[in-house]
C-alpha atoms as a PDB file:
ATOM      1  CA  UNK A   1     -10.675 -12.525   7.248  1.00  0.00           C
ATOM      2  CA  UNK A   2     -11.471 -16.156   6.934  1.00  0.00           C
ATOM      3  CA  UNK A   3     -10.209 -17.861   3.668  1.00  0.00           C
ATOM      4  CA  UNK A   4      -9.456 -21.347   2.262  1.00  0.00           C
ATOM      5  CA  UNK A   5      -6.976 -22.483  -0.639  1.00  0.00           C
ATOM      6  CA  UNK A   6      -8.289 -25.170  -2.999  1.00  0.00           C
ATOM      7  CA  UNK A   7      -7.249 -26.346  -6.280  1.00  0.00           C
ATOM      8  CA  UNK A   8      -9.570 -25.414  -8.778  1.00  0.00           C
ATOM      9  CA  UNK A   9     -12.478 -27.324  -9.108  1.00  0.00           C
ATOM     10  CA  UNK A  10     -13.831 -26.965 -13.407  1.00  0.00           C
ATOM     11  CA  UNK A  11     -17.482 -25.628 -11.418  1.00  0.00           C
ATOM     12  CA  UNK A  12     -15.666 -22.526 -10.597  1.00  0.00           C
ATOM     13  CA  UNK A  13     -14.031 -21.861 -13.898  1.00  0.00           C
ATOM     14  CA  UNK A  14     -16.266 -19.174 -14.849  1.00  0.00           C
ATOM     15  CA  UNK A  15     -15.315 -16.841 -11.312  1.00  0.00           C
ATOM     16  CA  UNK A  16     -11.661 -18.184 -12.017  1.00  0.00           C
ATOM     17  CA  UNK A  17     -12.246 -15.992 -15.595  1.00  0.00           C
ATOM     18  CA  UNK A  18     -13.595 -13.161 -14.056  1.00  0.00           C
ATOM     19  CA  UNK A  19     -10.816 -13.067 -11.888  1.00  0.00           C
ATOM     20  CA  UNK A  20      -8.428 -14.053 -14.605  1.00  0.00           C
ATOM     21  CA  UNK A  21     -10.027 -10.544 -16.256  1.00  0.00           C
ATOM     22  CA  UNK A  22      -8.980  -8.144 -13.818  1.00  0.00           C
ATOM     23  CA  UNK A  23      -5.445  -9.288 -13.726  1.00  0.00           C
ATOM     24  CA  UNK A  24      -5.213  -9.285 -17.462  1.00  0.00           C
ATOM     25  CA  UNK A  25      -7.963  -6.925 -18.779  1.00  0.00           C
ATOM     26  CA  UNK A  26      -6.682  -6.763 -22.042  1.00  0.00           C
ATOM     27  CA  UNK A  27      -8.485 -10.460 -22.610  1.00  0.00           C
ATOM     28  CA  UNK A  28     -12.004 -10.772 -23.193  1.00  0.00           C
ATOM     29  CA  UNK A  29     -14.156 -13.038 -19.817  1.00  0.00           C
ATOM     30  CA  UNK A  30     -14.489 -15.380 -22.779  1.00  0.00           C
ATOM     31  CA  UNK A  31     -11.081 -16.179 -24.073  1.00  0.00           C
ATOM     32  CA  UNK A  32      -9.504 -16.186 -21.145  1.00  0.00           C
ATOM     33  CA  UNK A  33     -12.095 -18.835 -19.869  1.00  0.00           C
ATOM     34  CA  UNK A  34     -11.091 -20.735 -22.900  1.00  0.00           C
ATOM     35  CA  UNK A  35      -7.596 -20.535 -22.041  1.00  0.00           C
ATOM     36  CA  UNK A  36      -8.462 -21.601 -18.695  1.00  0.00           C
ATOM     37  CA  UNK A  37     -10.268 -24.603 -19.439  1.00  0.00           C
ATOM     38  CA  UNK A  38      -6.969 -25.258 -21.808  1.00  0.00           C
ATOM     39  CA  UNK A  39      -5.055 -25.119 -18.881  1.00  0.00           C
ATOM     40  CA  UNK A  40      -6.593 -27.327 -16.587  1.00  0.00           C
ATOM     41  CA  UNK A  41      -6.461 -30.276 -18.782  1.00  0.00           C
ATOM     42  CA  UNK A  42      -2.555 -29.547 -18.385  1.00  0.00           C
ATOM     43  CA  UNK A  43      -0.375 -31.800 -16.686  1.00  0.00           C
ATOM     44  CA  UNK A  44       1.928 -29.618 -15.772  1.00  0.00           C
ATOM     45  CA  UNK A  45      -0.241 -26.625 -15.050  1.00  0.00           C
ATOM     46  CA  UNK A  46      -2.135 -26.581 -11.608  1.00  0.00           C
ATOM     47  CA  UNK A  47      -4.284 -23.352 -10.428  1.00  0.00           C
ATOM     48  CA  UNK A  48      -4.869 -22.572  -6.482  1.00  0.00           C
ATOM     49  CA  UNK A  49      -7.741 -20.411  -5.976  1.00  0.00           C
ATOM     50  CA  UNK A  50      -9.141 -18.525  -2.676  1.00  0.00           C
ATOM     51  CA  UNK A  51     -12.409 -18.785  -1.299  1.00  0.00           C
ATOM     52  CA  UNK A  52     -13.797 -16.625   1.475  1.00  0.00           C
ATOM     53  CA  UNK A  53     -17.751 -16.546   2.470  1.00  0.00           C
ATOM     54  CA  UNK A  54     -18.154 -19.313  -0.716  1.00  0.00           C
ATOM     55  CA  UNK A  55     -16.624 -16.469  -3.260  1.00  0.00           C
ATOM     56  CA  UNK A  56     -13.455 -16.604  -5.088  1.00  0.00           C
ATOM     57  CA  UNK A  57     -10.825 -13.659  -3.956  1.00  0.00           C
ATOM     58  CA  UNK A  58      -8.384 -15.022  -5.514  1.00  0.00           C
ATOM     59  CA  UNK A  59      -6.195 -17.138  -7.281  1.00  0.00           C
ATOM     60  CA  UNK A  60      -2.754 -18.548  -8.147  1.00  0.00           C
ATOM     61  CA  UNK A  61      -1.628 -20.194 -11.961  1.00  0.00           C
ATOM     62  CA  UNK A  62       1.490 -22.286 -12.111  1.00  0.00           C
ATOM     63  CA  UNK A  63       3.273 -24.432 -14.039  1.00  0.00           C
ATOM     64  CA  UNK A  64       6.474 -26.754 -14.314  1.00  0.00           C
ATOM     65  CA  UNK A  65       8.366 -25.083 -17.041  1.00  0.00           C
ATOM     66  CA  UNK A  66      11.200 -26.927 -18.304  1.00  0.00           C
ATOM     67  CA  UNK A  67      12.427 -24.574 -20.678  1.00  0.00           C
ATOM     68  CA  UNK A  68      15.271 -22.444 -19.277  1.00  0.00           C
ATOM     69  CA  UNK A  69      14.084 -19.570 -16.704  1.00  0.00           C
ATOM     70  CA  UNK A  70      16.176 -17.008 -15.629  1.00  0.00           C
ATOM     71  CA  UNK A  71      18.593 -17.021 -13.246  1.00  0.00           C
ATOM     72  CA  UNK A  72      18.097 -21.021 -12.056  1.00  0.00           C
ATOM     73  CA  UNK A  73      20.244 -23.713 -12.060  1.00  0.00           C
ATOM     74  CA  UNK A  74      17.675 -26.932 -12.238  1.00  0.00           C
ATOM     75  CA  UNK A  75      14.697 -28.070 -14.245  1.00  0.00           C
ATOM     76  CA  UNK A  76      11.938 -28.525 -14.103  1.00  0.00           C
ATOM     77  CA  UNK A  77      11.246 -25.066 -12.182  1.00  0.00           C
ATOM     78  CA  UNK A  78       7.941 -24.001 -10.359  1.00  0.00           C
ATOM     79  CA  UNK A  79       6.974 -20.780 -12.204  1.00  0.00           C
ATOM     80  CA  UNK A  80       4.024 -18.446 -11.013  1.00  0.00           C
ATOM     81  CA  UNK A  81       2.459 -17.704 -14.303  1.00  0.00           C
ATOM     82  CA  UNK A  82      -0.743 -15.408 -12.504  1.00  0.00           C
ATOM     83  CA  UNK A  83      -1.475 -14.317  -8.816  1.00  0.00           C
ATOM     84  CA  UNK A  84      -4.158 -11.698  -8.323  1.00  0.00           C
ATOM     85  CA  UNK A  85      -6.266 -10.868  -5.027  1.00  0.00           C
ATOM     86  CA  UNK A  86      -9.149  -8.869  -5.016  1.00  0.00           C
ATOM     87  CA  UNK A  87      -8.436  -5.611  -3.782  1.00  0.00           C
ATOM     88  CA  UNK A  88     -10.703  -5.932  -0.581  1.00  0.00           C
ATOM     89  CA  UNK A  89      -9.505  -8.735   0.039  1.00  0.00           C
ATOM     90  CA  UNK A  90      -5.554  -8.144  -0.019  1.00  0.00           C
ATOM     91  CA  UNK A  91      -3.131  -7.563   2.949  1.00  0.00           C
ATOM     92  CA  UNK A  92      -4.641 -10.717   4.636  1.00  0.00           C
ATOM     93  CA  UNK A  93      -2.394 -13.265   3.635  1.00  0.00           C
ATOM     94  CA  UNK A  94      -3.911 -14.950   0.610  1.00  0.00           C
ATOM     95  CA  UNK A  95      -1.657 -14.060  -1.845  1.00  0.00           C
ATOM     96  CA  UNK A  96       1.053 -15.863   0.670  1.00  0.00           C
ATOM     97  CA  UNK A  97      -1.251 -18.582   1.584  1.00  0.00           C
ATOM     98  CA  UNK A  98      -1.937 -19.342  -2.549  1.00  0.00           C
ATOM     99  CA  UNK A  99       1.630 -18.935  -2.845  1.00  0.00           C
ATOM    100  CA  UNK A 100       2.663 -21.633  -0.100  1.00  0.00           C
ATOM    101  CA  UNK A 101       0.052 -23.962  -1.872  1.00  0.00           C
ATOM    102  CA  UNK A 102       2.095 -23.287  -5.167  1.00  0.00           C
ATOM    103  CA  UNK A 103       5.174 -24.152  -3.660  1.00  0.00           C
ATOM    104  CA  UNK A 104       3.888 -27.473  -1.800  1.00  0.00           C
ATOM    105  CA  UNK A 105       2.808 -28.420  -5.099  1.00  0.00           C
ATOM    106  CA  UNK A 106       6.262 -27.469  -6.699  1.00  0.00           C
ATOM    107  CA  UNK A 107       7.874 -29.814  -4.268  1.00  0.00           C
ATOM    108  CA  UNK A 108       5.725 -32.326  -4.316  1.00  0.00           C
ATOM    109  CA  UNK A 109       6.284 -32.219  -8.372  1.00  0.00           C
ATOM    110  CA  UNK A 110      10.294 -32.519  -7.775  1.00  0.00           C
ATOM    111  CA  UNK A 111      10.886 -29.035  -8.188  1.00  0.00           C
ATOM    112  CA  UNK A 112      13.749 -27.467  -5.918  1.00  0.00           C
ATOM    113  CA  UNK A 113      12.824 -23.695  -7.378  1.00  0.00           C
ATOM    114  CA  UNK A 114      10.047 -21.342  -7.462  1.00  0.00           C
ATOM    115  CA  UNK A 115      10.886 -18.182 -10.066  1.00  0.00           C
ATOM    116  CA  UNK A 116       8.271 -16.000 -11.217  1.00  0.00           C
ATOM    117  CA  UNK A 117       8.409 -12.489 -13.204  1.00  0.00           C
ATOM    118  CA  UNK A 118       6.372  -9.350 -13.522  1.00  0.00           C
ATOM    119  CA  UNK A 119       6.804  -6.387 -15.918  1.00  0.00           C
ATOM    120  CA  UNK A 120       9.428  -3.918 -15.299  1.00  0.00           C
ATOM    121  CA  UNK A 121       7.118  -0.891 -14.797  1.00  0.00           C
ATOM    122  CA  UNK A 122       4.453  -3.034 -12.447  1.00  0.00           C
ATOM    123  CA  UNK A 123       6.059  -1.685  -9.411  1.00  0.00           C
ATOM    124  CA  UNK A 124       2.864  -3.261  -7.179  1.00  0.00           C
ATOM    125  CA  UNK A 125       3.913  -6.759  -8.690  1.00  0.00           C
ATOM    126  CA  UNK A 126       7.606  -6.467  -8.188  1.00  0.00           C
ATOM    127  CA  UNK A 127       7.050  -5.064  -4.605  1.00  0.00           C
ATOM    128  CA  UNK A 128       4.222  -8.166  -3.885  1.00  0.00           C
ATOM    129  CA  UNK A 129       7.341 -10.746  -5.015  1.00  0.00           C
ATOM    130  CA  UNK A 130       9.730  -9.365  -2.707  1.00  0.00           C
ATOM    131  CA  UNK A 131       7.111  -9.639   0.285  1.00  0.00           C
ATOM    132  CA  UNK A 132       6.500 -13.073  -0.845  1.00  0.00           C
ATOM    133  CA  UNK A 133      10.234 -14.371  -0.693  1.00  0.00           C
ATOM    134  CA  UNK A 134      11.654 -13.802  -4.162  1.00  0.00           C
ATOM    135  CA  UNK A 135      14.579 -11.701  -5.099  1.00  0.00           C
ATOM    136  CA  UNK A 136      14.812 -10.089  -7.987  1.00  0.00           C
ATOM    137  CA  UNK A 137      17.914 -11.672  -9.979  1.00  0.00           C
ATOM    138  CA  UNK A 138      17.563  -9.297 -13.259  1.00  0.00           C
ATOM    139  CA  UNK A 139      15.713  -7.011 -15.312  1.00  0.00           C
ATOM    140  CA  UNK A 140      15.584  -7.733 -18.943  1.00  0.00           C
ATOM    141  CA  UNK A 141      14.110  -5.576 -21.747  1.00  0.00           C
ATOM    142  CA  UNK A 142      12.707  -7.389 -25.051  1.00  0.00           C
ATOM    143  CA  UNK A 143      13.697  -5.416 -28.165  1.00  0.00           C
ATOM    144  CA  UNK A 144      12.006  -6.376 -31.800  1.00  0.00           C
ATOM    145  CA  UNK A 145      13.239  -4.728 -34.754  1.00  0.00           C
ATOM    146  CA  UNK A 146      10.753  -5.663 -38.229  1.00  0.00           C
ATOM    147  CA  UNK A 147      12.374  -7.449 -41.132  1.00  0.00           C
ATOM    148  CA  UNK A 148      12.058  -5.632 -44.147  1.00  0.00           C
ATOM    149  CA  UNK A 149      10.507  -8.391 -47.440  1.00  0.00           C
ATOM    150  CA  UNK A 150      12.984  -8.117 -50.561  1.00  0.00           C
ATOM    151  CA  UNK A 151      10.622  -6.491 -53.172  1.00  0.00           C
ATOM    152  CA  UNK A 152      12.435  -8.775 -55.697  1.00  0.00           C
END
């Protein structure tokens, strides 16, 4: 399969969404284009996407977070906020290829890490990372406990 990696270019926001909806389909095509268009006026965002045959297949979000992130020792740190492939189009390298473009960019931006997470039970994500390089340095679970209001 024949493929190209571009940075995202605001005429193909709109496939970028409908991509962006099949990774997280819990987010309306419209908000997430929203939060797309957000993100691109971001200095410290930058999105990668995949084109084969003149279609997007894919696509990569990152950003420079310099907040601490999990088990690094520098800042700022290139962080993989999104990656998602169409399925007919995975196993042929994009997901590395939009990857490598992350990490060029990471470098370029002073960055001497690239960290990225995925849910504890999204076994096809965690497996995808190790493939890609990453190591898994820990496994965290979030815990939220409501406060009751005083009646007084």
């Amino acid at each position: 399969m024949q493929f190209r990696i571009e940075r995202l270019e605001d005429p193909d926001a709109g496939a970028w969404a409908e991509l962006r909806a099949q990774l997280w389909p819990h987010h309306s095509v419209e908000e997430l284009y929203r939060d797309g268009i957000e993100l691109l006026a971001r200095e410290r965002d930058v999105v990668f996407v995949a084109k084969a045959a003149g279609e997007l297949v894919g696509f990569a979000e990152a950003s420079l977070r310099v907040d601490h992130v999990n088990g690094t020792s520098s800042s700022p740190v290139t962080f993989l906020e999104g990656l998602y492939v169409v399925p007919s189009c995975r196993r042929h390298g994009i997901a590395r290829a939009l990857c490598g473009e992350v990490e060029r960019w990471g470098a370029r931006s002073g960055c001497t890490e690239f960290a990225s997470d995925a849910l504890l039970e999204n076994d096809e994500g965690r497996d995808v990372h190790v493939a890609l390089g990453f190591r898994e340095i820990e496994a965290v679970v979030y815990f939220l406990k409501a406060i009751e209001r005083d009646a007084t």
